[in-house]
PDB file of N, CA and C in Angstrom:
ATOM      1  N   UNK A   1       9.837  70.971   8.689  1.00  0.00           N
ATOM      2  CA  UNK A   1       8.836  71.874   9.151  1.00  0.00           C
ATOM      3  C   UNK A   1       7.763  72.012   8.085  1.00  0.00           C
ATOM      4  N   UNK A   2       6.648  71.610   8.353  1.00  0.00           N
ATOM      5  CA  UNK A   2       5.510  72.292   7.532  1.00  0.00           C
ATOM      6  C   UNK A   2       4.768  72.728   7.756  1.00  0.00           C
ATOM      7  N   UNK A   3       4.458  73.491   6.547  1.00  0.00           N
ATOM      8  CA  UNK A   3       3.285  75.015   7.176  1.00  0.00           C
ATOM      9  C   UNK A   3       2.442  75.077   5.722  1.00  0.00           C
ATOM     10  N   UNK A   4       1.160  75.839   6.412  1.00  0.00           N
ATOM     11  CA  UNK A   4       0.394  75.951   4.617  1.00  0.00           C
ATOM     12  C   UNK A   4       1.287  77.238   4.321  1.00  0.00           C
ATOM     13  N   UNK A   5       1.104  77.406   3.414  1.00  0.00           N
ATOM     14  CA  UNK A   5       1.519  78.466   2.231  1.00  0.00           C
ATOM     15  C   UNK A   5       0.648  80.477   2.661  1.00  0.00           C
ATOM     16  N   UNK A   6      -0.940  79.618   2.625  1.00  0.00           N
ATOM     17  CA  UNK A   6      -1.288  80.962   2.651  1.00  0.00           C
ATOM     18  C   UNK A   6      -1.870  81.162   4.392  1.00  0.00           C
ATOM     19  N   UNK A   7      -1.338  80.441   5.222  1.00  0.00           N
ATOM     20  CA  UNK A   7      -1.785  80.852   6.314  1.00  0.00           C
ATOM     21  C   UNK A   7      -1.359  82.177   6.979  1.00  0.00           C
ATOM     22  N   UNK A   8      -2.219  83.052   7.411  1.00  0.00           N
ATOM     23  CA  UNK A   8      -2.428  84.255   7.471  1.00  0.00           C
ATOM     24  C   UNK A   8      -1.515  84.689   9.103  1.00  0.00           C
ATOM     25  N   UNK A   9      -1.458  83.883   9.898  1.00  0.00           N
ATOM     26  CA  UNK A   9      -1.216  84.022  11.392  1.00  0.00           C
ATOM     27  C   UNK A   9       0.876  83.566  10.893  1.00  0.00           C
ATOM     28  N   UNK A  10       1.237  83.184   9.950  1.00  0.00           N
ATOM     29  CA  UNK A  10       2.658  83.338  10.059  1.00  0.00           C
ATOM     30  C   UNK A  10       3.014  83.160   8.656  1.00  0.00           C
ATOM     31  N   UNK A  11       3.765  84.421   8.459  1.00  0.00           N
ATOM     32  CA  UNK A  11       4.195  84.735   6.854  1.00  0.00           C
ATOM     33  C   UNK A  11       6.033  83.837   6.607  1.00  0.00           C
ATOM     34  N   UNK A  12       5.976  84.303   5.461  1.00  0.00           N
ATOM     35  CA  UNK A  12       7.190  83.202   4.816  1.00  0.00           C
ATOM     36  C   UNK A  12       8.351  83.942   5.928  1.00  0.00           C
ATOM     37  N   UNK A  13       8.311  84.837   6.057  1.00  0.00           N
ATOM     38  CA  UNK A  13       9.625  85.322   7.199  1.00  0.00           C
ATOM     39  C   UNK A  13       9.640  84.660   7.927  1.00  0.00           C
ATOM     40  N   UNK A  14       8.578  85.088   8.777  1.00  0.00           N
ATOM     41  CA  UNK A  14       8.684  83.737  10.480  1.00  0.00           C
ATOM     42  C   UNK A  14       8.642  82.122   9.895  1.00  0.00           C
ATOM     43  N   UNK A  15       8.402  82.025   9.074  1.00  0.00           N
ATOM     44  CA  UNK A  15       8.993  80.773   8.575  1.00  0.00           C
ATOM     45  C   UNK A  15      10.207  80.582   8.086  1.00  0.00           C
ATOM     46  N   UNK A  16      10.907  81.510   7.587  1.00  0.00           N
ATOM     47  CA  UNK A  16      12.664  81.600   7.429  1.00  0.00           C
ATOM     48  C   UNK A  16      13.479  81.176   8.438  1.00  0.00           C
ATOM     49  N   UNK A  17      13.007  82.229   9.689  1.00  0.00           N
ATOM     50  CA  UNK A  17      13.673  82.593  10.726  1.00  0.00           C
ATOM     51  C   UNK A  17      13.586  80.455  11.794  1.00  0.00           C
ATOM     52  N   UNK A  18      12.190  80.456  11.543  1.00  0.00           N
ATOM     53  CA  UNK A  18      12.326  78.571  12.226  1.00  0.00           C
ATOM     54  C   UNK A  18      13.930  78.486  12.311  1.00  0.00           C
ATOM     55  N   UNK A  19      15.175  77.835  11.515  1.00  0.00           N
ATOM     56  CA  UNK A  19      16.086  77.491  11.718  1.00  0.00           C
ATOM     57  C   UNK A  19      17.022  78.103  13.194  1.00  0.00           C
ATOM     58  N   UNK A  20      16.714  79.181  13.462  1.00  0.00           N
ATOM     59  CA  UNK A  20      17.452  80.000  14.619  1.00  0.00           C
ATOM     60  C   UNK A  20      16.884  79.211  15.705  1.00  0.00           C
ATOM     61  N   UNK A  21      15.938  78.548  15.985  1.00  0.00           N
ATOM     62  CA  UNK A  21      15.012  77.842  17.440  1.00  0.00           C
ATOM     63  C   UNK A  21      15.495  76.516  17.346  1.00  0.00           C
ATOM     64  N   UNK A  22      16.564  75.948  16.494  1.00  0.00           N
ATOM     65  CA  UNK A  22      16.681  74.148  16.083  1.00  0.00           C
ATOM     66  C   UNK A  22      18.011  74.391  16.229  1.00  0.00           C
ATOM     67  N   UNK A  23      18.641  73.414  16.973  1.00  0.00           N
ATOM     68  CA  UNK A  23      20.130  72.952  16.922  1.00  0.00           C
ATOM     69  C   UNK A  23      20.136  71.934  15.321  1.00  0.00           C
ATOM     70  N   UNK A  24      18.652  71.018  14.851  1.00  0.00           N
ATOM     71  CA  UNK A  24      19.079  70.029  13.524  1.00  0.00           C
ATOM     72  C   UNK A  24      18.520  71.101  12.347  1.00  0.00           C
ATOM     73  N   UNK A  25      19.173  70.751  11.211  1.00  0.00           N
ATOM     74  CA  UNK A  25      18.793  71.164   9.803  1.00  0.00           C
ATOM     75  C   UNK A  25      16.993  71.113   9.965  1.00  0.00           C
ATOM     76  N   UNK A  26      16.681  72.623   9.526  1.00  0.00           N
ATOM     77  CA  UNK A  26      15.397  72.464   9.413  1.00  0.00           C
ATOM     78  C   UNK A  26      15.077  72.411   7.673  1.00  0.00           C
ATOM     79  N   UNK A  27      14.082  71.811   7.479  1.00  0.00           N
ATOM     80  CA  UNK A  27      13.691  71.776   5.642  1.00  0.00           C
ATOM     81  C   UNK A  27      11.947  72.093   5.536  1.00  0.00           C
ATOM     82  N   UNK A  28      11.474  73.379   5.630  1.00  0.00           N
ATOM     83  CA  UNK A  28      10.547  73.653   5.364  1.00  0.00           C
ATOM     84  C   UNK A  28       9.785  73.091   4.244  1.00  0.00           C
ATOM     85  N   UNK A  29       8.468  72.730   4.372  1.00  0.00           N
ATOM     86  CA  UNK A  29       7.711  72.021   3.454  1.00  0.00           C
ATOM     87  C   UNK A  29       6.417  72.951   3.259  1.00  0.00           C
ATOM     88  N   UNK A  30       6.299  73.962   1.990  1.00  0.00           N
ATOM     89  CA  UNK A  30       5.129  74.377   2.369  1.00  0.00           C
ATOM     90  C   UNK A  30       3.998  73.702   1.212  1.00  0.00           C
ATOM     91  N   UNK A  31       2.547  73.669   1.921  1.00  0.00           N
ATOM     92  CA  UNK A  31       1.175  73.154   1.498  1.00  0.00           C
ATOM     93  C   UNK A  31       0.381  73.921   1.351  1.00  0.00           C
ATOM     94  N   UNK A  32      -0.418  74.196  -0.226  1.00  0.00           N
ATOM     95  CA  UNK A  32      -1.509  75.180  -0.125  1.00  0.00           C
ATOM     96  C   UNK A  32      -2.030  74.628   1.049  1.00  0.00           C
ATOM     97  N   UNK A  33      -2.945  75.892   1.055  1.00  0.00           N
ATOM     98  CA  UNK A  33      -4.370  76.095   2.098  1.00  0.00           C
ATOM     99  C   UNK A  33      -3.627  77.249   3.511  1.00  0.00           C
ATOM    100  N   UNK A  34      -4.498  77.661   4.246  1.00  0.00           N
ATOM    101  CA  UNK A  34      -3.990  78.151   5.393  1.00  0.00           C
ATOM    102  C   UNK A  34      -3.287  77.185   6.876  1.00  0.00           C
ATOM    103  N   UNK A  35      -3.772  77.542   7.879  1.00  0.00           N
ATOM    104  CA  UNK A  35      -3.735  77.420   9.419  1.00  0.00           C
ATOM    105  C   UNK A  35      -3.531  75.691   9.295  1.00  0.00           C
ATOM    106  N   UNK A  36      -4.900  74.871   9.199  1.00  0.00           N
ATOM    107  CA  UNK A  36      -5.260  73.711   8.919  1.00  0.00           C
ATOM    108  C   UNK A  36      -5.097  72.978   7.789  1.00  0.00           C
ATOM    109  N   UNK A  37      -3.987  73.071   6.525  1.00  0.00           N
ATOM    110  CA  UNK A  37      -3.479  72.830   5.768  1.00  0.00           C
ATOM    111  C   UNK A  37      -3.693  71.482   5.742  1.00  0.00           C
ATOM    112  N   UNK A  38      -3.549  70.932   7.261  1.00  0.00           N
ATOM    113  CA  UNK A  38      -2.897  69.525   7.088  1.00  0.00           C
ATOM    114  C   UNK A  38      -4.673  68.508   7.527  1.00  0.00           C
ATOM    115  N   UNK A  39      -5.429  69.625   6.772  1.00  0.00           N
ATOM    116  CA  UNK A  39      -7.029  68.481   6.595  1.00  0.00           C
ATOM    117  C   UNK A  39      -6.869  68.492   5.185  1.00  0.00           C
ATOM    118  N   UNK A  40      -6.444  69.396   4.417  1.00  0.00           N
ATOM    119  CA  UNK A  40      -6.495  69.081   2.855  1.00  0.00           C
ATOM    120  C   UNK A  40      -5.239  68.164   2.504  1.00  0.00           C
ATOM    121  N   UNK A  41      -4.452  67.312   3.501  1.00  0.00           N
ATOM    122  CA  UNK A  41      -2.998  66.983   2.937  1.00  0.00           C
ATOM    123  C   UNK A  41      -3.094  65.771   4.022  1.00  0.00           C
ATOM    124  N   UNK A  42      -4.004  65.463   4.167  1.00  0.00           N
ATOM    125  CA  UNK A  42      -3.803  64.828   6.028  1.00  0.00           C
ATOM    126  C   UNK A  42      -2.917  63.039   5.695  1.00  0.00           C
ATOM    127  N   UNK A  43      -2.920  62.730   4.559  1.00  0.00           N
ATOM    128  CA  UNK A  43      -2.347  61.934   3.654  1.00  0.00           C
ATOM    129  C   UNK A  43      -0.922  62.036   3.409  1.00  0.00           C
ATOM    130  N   UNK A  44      -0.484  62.940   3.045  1.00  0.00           N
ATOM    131  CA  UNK A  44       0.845  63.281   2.817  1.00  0.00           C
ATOM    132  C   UNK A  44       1.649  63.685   3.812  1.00  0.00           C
ATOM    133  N   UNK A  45       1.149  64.323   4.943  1.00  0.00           N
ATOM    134  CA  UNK A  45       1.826  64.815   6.269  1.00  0.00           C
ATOM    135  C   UNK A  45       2.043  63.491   7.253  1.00  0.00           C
ATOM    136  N   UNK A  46       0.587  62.654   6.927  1.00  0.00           N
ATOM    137  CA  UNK A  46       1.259  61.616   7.635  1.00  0.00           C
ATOM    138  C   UNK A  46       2.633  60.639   7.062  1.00  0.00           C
ATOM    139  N   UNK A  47       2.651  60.632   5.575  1.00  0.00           N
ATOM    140  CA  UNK A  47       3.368  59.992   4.470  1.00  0.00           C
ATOM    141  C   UNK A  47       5.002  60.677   5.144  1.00  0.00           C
ATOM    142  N   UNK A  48       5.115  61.808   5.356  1.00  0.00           N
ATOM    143  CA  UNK A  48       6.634  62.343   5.688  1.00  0.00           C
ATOM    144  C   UNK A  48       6.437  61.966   6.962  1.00  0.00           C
ATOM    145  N   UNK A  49       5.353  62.175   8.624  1.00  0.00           N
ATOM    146  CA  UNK A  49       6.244  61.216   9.533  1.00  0.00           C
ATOM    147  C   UNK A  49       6.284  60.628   9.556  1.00  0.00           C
ATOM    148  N   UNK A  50       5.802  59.473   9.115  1.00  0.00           N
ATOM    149  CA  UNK A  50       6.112  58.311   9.282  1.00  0.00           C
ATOM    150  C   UNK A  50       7.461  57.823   8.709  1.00  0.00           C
ATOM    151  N   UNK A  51       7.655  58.142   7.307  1.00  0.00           N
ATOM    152  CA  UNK A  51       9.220  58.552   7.062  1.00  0.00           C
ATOM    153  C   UNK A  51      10.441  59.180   8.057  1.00  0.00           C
ATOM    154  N   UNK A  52      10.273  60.197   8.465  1.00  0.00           N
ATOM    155  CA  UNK A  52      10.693  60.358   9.772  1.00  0.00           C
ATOM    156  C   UNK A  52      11.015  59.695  10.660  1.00  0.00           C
ATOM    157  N   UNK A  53       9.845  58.901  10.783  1.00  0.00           N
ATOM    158  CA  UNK A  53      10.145  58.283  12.308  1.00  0.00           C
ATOM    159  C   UNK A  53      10.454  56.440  12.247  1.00  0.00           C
ATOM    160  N   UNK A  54      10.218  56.314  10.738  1.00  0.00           N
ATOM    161  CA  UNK A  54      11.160  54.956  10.583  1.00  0.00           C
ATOM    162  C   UNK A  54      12.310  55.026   9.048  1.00  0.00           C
ATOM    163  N   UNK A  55      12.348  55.872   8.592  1.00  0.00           N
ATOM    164  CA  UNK A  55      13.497  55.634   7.473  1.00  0.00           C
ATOM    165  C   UNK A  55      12.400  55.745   6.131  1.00  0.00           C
ATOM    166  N   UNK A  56      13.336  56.344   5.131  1.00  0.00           N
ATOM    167  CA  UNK A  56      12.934  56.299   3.824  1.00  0.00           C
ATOM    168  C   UNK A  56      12.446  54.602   3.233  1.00  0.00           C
ATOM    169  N   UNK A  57      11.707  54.503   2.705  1.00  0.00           N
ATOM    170  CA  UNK A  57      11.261  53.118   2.371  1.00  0.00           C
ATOM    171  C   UNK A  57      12.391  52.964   1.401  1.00  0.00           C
ATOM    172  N   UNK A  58      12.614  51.200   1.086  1.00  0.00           N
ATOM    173  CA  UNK A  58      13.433  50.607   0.503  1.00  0.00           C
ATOM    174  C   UNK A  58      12.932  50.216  -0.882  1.00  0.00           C
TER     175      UNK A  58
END
């Protein structure tokens, strides 16, 4: 799960609580910036799915 850090619309609680809505291990990832975090990171967010969605590189 990732979320920015200082986004204002959901604090570190409702980010705790994520695991109760998932039957798999959730592993929160947080990124400065707010809401749209993932324009200052848009590099690295793609870097973990793609990991995700084919395996840790060799």
């Amino acid at each position: 799960m990732l979320y920015g850090k200082d986004d204002q619309s959901v604090s570190e609680y409702r980010v705790a609580g994520w695991p109760a809505y998932s039957d798999r291990p959730v592993d929160p990832k947080p990124f400065g910036g707010g809401h749209f975090f993932i324009r200052e990171h848009a590099a690295e967010v793609a870097g973990i799915i793609r990991e995700l969605a084919t395996g840790p590189d060799i």
